[in-house]
PDBML (XML) file of the C-alpha atoms, coordinates in Angstrom:
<?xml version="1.0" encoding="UTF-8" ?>
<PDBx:datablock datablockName="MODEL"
   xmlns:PDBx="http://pdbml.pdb.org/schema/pdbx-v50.xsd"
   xmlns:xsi="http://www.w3.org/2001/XMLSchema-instance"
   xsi:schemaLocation="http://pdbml.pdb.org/schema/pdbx-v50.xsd pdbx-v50.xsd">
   <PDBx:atom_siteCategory>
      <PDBx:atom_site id="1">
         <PDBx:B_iso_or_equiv>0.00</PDBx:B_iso_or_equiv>
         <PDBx:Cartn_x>-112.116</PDBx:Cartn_x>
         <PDBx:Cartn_y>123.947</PDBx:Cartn_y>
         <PDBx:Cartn_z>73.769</PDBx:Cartn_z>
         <PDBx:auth_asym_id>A</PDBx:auth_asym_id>
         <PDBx:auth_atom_id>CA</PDBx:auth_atom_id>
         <PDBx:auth_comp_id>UNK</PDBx:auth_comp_id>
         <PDBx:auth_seq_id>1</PDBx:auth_seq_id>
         <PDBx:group_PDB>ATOM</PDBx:group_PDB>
         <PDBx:label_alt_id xsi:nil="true" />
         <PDBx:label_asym_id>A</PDBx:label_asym_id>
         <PDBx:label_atom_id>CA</PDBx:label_atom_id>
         <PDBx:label_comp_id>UNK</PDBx:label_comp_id>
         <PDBx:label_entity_id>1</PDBx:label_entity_id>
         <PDBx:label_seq_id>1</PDBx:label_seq_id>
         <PDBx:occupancy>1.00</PDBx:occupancy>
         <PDBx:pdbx_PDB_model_num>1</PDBx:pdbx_PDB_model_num>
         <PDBx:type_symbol>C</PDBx:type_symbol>
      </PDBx:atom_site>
      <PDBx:atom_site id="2">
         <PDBx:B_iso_or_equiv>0.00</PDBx:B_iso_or_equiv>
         <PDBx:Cartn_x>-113.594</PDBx:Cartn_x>
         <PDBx:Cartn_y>124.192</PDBx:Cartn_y>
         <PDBx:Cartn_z>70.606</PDBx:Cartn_z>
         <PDBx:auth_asym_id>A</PDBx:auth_asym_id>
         <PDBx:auth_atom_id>CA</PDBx:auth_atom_id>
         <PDBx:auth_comp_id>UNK</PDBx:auth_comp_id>
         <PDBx:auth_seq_id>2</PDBx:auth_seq_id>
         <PDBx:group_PDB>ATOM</PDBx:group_PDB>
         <PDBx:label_alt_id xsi:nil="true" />
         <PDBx:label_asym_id>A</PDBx:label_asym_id>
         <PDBx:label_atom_id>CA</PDBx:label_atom_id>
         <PDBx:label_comp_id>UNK</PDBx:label_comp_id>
         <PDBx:label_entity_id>1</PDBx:label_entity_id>
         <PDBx:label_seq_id>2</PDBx:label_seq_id>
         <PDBx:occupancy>1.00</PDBx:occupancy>
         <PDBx:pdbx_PDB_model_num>1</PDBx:pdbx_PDB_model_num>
         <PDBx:type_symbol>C</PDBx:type_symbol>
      </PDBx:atom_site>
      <PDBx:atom_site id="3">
         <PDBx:B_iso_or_equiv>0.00</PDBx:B_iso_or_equiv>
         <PDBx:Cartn_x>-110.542</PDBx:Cartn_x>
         <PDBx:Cartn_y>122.910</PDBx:Cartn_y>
         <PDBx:Cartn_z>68.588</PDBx:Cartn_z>
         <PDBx:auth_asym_id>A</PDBx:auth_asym_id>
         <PDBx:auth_atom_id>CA</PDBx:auth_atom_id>
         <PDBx:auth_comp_id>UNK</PDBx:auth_comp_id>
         <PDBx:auth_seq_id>3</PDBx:auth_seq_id>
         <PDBx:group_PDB>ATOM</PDBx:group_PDB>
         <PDBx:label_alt_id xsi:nil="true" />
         <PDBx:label_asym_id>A</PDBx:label_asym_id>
         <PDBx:label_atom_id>CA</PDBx:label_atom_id>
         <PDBx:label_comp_id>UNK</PDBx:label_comp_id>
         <PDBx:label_entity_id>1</PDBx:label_entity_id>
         <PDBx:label_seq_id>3</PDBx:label_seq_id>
         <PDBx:occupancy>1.00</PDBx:occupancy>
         <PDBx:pdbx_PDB_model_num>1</PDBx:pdbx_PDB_model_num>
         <PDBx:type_symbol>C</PDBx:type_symbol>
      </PDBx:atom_site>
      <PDBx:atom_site id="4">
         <PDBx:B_iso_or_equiv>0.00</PDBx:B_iso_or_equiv>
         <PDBx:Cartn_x>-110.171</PDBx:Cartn_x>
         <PDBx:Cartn_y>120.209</PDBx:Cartn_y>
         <PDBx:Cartn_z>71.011</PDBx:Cartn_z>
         <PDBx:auth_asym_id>A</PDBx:auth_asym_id>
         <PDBx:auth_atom_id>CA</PDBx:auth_atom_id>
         <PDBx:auth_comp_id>UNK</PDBx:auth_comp_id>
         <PDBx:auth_seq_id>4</PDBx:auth_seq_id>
         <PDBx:group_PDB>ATOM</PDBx:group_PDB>
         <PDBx:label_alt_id xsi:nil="true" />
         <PDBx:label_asym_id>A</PDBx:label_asym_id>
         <PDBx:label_atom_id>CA</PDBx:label_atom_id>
         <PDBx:label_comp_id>UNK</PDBx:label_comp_id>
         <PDBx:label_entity_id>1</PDBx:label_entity_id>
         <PDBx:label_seq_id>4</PDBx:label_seq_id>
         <PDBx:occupancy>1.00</PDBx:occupancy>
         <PDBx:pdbx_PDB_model_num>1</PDBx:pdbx_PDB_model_num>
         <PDBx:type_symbol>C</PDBx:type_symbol>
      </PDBx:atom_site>
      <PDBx:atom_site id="5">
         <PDBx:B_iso_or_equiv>0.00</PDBx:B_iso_or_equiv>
         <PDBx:Cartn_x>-113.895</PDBx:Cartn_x>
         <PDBx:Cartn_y>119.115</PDBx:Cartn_y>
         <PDBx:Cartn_z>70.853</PDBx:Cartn_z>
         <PDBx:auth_asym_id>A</PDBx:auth_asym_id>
         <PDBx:auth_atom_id>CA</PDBx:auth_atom_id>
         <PDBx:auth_comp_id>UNK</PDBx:auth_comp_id>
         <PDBx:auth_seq_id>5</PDBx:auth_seq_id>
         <PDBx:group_PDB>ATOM</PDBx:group_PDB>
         <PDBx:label_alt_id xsi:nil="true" />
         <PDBx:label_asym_id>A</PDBx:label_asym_id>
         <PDBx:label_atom_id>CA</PDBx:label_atom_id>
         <PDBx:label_comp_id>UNK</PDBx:label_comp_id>
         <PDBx:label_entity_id>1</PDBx:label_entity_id>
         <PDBx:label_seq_id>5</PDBx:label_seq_id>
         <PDBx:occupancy>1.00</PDBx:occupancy>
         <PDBx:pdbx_PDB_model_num>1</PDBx:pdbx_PDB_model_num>
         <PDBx:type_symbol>C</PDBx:type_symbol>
      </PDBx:atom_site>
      <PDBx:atom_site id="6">
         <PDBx:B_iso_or_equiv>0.00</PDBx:B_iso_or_equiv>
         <PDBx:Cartn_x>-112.717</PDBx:Cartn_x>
         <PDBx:Cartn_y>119.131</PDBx:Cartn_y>
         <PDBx:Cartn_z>66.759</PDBx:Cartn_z>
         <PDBx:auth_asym_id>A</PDBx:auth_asym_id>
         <PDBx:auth_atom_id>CA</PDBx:auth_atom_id>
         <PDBx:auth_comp_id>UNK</PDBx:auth_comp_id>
         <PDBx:auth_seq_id>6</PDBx:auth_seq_id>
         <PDBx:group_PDB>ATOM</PDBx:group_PDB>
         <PDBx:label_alt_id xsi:nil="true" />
         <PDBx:label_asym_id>A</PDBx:label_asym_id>
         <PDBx:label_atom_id>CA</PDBx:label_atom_id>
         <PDBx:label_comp_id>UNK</PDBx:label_comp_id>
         <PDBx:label_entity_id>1</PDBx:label_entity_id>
         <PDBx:label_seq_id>6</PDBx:label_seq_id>
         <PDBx:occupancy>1.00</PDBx:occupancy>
         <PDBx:pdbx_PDB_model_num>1</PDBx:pdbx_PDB_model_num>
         <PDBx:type_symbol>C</PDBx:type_symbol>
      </PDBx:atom_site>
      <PDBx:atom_site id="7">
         <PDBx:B_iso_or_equiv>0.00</PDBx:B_iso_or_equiv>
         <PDBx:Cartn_x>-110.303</PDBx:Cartn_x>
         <PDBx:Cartn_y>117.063</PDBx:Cartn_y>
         <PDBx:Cartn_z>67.266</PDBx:Cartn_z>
         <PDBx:auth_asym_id>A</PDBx:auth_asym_id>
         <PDBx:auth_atom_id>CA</PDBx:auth_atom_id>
         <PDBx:auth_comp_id>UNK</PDBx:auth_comp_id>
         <PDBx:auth_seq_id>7</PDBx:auth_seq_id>
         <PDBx:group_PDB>ATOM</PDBx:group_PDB>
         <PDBx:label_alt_id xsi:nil="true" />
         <PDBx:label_asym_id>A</PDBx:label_asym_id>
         <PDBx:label_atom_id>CA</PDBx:label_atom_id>
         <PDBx:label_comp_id>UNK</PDBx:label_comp_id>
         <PDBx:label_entity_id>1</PDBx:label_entity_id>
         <PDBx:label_seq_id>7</PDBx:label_seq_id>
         <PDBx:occupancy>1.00</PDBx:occupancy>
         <PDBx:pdbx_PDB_model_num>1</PDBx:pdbx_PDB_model_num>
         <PDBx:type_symbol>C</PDBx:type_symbol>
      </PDBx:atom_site>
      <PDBx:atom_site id="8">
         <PDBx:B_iso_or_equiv>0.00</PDBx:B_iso_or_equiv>
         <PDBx:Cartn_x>-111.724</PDBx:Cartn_x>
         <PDBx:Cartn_y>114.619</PDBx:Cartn_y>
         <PDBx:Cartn_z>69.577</PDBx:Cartn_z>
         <PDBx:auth_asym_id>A</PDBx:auth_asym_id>
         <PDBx:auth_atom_id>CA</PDBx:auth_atom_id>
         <PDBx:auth_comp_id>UNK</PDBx:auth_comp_id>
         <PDBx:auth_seq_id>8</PDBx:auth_seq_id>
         <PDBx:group_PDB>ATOM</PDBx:group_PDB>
         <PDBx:label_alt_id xsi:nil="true" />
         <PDBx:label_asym_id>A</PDBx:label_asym_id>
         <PDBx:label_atom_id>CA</PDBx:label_atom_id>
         <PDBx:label_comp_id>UNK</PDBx:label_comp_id>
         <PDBx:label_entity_id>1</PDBx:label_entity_id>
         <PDBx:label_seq_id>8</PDBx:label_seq_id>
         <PDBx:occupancy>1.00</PDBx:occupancy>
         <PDBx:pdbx_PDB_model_num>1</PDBx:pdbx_PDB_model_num>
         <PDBx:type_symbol>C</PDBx:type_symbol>
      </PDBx:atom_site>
      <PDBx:atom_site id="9">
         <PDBx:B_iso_or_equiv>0.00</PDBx:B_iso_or_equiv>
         <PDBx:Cartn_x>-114.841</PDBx:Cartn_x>
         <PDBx:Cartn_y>113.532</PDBx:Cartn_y>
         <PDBx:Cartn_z>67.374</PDBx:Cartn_z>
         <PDBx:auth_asym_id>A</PDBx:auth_asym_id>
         <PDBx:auth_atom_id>CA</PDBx:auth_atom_id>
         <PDBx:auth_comp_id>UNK</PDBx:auth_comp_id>
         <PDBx:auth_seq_id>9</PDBx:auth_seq_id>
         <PDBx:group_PDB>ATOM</PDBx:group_PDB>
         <PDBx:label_alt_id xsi:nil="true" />
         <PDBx:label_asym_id>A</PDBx:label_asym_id>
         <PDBx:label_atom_id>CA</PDBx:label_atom_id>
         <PDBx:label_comp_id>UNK</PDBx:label_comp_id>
         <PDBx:label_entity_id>1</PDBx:label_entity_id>
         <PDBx:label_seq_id>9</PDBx:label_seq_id>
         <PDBx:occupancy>1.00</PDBx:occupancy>
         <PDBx:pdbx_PDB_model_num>1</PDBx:pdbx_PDB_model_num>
         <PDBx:type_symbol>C</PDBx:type_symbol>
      </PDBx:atom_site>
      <PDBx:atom_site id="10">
         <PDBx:B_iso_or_equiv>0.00</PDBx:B_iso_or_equiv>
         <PDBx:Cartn_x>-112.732</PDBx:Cartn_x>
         <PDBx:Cartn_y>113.521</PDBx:Cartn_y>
         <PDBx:Cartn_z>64.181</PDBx:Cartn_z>
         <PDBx:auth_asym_id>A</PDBx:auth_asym_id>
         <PDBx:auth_atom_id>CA</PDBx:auth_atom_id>
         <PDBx:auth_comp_id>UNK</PDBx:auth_comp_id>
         <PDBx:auth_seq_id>10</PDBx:auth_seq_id>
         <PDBx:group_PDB>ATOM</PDBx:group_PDB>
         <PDBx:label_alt_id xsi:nil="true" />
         <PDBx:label_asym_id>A</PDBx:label_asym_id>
         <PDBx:label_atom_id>CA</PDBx:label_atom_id>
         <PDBx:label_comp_id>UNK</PDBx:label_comp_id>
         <PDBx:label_entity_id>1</PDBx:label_entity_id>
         <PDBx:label_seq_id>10</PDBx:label_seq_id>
         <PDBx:occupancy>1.00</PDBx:occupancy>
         <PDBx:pdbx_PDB_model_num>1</PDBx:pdbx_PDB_model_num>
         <PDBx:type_symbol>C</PDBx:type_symbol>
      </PDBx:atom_site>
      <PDBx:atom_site id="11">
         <PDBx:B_iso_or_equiv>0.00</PDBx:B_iso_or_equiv>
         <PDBx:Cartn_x>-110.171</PDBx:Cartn_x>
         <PDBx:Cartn_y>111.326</PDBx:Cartn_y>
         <PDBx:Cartn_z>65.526</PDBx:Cartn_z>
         <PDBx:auth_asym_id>A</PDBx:auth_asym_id>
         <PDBx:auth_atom_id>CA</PDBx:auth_atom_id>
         <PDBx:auth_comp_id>UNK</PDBx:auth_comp_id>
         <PDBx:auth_seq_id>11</PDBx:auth_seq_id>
         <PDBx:group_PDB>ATOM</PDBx:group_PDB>
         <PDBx:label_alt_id xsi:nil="true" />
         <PDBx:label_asym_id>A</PDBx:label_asym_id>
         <PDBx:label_atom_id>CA</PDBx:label_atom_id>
         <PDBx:label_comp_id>UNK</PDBx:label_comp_id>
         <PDBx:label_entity_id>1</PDBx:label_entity_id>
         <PDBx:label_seq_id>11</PDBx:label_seq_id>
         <PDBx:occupancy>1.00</PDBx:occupancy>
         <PDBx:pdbx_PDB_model_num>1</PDBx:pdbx_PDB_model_num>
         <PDBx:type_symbol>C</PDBx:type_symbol>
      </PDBx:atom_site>
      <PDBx:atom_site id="12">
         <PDBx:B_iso_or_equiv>0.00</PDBx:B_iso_or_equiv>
         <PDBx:Cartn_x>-113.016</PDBx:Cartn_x>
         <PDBx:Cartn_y>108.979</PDBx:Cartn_y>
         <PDBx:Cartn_z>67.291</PDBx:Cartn_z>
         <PDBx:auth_asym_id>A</PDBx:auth_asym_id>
         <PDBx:auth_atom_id>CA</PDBx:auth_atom_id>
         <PDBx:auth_comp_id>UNK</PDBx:auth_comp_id>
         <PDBx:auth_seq_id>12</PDBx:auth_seq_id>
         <PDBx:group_PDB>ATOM</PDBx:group_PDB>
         <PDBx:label_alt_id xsi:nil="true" />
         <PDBx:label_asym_id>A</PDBx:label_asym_id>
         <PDBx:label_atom_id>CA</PDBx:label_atom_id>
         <PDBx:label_comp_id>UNK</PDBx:label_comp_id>
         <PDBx:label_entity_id>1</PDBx:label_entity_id>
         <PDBx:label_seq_id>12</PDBx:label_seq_id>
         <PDBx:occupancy>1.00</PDBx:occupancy>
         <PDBx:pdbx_PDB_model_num>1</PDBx:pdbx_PDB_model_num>
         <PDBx:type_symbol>C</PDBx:type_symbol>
      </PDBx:atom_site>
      <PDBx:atom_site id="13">
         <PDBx:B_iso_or_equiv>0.00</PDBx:B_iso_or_equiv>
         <PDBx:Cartn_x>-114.697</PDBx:Cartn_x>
         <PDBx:Cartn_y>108.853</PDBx:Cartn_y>
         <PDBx:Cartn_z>63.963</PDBx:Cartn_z>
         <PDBx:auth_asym_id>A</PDBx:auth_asym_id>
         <PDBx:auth_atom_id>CA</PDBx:auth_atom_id>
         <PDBx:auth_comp_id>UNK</PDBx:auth_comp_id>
         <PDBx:auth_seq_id>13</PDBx:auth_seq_id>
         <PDBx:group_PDB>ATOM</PDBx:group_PDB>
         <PDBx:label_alt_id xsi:nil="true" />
         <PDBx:label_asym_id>A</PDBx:label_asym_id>
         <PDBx:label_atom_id>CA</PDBx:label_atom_id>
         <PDBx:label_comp_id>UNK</PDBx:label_comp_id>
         <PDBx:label_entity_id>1</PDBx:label_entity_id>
         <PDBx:label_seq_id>13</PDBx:label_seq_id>
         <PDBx:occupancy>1.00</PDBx:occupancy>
         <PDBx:pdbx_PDB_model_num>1</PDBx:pdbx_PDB_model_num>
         <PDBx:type_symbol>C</PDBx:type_symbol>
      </PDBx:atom_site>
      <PDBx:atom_site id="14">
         <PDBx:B_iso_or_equiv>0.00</PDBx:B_iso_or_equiv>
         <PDBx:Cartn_x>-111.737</PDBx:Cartn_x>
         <PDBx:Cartn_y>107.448</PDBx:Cartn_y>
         <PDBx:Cartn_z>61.873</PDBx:Cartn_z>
         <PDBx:auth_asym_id>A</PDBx:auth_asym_id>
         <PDBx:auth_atom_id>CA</PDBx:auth_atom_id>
         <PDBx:auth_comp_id>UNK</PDBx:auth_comp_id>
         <PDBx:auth_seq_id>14</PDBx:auth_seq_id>
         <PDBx:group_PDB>ATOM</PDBx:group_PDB>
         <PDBx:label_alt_id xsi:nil="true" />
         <PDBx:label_asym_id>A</PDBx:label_asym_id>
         <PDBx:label_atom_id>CA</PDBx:label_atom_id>
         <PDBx:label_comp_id>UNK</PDBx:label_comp_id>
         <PDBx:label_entity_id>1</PDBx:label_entity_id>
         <PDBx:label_seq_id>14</PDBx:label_seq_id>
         <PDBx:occupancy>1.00</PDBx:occupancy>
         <PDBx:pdbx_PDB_model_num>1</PDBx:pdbx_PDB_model_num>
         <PDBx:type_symbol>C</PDBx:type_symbol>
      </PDBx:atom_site>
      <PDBx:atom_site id="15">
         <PDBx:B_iso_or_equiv>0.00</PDBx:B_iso_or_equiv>
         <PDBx:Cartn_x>-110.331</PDBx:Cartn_x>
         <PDBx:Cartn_y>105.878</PDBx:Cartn_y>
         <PDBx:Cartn_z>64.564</PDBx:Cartn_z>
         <PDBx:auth_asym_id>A</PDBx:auth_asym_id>
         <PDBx:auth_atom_id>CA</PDBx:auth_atom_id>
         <PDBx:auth_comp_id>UNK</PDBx:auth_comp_id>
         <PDBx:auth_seq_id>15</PDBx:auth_seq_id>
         <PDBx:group_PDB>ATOM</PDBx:group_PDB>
         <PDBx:label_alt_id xsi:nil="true" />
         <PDBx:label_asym_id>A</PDBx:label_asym_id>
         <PDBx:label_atom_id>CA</PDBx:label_atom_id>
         <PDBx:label_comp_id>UNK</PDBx:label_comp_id>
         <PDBx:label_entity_id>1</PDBx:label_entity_id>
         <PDBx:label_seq_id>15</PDBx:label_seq_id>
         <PDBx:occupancy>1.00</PDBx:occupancy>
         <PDBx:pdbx_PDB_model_num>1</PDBx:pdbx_PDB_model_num>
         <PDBx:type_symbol>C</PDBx:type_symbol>
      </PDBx:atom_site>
      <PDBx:atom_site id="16">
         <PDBx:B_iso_or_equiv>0.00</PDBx:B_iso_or_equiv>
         <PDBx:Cartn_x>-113.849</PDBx:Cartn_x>
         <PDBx:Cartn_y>104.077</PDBx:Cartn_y>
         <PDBx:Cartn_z>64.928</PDBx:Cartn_z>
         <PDBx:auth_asym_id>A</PDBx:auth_asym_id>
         <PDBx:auth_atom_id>CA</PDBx:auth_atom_id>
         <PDBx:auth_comp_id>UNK</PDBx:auth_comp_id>
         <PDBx:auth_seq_id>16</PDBx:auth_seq_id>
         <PDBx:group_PDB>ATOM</PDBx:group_PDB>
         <PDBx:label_alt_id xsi:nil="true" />
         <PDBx:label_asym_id>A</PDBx:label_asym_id>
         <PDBx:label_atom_id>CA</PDBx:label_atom_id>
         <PDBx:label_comp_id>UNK</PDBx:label_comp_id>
         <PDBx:label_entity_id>1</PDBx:label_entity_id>
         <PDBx:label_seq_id>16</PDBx:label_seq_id>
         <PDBx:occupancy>1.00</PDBx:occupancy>
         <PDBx:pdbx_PDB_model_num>1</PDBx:pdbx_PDB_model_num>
         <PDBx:type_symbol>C</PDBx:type_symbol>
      </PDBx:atom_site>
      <PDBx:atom_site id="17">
         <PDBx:B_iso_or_equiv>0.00</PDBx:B_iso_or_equiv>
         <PDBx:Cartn_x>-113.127</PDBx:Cartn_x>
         <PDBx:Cartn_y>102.776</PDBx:Cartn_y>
         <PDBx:Cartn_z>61.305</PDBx:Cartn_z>
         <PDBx:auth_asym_id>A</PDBx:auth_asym_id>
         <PDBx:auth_atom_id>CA</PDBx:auth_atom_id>
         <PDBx:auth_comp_id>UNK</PDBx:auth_comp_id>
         <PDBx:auth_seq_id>17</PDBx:auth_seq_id>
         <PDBx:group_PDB>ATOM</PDBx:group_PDB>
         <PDBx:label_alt_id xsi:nil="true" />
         <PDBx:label_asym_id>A</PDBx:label_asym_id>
         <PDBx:label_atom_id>CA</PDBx:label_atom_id>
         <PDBx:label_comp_id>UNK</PDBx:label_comp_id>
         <PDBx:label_entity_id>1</PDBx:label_entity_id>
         <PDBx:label_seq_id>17</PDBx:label_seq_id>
         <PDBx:occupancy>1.00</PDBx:occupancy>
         <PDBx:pdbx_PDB_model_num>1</PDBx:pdbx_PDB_model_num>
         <PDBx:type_symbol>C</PDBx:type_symbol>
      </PDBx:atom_site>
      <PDBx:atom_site id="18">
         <PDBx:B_iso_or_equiv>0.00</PDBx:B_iso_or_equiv>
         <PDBx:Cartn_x>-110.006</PDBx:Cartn_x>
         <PDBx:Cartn_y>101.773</PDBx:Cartn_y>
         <PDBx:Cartn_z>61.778</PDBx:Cartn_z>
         <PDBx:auth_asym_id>A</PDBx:auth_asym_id>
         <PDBx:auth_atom_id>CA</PDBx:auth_atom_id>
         <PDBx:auth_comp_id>UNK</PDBx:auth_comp_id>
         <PDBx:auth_seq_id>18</PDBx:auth_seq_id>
         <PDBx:group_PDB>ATOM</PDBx:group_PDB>
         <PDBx:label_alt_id xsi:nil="true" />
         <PDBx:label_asym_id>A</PDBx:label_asym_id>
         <PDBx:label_atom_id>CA</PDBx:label_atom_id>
         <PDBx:label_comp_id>UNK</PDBx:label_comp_id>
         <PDBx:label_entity_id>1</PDBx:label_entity_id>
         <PDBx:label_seq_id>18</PDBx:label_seq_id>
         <PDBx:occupancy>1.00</PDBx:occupancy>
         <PDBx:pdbx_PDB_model_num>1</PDBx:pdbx_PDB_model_num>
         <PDBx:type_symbol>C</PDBx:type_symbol>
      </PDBx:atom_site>
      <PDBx:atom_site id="19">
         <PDBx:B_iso_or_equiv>0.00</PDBx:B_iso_or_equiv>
         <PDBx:Cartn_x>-110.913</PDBx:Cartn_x>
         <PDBx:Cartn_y>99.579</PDBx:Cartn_y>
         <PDBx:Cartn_z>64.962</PDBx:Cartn_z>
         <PDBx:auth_asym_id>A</PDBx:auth_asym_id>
         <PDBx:auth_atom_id>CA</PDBx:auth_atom_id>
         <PDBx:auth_comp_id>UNK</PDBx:auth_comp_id>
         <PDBx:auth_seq_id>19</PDBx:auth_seq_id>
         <PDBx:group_PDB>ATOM</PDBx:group_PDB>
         <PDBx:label_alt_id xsi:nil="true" />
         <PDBx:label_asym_id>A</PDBx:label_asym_id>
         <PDBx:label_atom_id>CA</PDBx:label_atom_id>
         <PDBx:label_comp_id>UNK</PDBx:label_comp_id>
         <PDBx:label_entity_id>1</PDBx:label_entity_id>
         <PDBx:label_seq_id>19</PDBx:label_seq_id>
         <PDBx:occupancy>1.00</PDBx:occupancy>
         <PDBx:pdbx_PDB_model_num>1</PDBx:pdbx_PDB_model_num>
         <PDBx:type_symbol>C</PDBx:type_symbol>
      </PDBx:atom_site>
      <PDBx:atom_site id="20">
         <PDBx:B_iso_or_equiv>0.00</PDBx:B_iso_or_equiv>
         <PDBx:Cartn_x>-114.496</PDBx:Cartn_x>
         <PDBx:Cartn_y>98.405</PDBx:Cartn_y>
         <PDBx:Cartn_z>63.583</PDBx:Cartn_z>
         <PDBx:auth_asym_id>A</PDBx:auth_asym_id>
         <PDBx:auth_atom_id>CA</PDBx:auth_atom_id>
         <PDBx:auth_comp_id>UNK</PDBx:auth_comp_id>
         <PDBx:auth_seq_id>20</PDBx:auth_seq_id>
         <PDBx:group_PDB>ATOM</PDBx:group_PDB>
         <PDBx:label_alt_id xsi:nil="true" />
         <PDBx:label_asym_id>A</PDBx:label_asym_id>
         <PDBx:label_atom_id>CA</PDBx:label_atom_id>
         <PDBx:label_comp_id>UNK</PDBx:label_comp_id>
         <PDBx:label_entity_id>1</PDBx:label_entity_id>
         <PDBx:label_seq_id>20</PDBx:label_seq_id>
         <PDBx:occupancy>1.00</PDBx:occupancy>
         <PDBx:pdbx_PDB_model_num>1</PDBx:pdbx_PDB_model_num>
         <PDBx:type_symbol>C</PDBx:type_symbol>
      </PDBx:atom_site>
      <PDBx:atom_site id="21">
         <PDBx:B_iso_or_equiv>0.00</PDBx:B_iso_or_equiv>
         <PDBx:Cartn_x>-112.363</PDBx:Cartn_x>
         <PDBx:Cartn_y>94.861</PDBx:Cartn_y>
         <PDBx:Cartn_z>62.181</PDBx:Cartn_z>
         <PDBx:auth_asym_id>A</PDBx:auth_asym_id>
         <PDBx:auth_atom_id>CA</PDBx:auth_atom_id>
         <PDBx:auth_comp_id>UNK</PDBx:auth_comp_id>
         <PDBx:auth_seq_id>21</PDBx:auth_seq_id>
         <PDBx:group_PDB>ATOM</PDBx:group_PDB>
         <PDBx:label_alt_id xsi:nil="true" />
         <PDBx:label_asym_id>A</PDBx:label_asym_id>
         <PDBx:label_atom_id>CA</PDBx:label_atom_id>
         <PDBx:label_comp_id>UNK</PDBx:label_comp_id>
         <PDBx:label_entity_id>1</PDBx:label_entity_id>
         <PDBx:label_seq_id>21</PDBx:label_seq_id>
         <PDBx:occupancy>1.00</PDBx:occupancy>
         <PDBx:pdbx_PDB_model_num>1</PDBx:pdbx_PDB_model_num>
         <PDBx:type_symbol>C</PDBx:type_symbol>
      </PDBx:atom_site>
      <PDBx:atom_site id="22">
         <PDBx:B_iso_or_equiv>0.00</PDBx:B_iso_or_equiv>
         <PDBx:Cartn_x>-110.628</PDBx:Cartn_x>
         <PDBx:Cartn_y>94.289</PDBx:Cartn_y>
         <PDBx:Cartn_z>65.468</PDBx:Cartn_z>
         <PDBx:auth_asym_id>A</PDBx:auth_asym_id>
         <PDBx:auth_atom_id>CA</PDBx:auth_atom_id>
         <PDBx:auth_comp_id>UNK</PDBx:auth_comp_id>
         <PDBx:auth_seq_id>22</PDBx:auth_seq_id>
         <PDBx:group_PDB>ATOM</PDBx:group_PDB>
         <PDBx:label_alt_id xsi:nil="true" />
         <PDBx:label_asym_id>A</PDBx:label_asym_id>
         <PDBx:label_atom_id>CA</PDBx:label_atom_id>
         <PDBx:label_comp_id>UNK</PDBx:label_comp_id>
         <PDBx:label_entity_id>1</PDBx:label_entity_id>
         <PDBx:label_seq_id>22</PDBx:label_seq_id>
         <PDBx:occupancy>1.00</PDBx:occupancy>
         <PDBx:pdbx_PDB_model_num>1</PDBx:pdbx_PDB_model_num>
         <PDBx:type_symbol>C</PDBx:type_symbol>
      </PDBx:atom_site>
      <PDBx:atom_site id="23">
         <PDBx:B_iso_or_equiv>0.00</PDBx:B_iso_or_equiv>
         <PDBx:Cartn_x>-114.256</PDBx:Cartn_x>
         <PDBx:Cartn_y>94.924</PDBx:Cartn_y>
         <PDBx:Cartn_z>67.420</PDBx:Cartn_z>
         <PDBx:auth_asym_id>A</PDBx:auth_asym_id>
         <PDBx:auth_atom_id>CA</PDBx:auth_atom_id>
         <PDBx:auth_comp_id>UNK</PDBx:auth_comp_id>
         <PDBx:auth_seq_id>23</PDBx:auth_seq_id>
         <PDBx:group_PDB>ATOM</PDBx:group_PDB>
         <PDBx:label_alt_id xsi:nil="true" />
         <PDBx:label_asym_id>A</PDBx:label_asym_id>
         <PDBx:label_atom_id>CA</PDBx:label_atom_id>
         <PDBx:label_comp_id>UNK</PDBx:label_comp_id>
         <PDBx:label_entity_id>1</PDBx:label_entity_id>
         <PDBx:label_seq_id>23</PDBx:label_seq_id>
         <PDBx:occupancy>1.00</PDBx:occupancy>
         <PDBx:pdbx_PDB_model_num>1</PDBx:pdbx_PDB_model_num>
         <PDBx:type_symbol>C</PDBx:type_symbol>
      </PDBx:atom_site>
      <PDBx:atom_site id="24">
         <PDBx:B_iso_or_equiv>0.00</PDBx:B_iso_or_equiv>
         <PDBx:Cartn_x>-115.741</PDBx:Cartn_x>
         <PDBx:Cartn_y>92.565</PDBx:Cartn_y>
         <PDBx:Cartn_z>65.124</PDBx:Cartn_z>
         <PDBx:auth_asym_id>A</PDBx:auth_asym_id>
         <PDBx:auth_atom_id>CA</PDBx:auth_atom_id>
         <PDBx:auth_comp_id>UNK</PDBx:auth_comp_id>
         <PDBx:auth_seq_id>24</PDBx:auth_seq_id>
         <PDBx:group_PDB>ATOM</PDBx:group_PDB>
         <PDBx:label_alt_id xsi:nil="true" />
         <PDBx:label_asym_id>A</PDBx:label_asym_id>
         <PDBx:label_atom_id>CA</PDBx:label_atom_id>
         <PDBx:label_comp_id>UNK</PDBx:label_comp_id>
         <PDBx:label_entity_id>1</PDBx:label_entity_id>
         <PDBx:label_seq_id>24</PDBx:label_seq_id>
         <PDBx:occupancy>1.00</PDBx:occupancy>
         <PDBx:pdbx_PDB_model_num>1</PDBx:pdbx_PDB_model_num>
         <PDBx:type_symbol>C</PDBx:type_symbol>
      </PDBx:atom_site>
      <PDBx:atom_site id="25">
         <PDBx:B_iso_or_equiv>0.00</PDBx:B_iso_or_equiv>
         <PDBx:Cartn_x>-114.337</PDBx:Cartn_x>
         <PDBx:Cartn_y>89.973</PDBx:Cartn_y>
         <PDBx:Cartn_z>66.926</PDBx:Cartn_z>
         <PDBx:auth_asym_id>A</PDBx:auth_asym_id>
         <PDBx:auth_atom_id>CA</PDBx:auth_atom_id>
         <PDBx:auth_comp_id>UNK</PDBx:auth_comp_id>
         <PDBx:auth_seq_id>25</PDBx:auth_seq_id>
         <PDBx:group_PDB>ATOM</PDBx:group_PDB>
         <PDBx:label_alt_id xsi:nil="true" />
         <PDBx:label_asym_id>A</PDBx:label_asym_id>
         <PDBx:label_atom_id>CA</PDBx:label_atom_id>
         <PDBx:label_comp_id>UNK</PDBx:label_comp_id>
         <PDBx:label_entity_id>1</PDBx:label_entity_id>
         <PDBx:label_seq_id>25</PDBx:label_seq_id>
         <PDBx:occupancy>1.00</PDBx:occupancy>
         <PDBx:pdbx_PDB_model_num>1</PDBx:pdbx_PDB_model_num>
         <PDBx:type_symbol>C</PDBx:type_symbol>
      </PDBx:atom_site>
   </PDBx:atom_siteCategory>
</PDBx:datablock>
């Protein structure tokens, strides 16, 4: 649970980054 909780809010913050020019529109 732990690794997966890891994973989850590492992934949402990059992927956050990666989608903040798409939600810009």
């Amino acid at each position: 649970a732990s690794l997966a909780s890891l994973i989850w809010f590492v992934s949402l913050g990059y992927g956050s980054k990666a989608a903040a020019r798409v939600m810009a529109r």
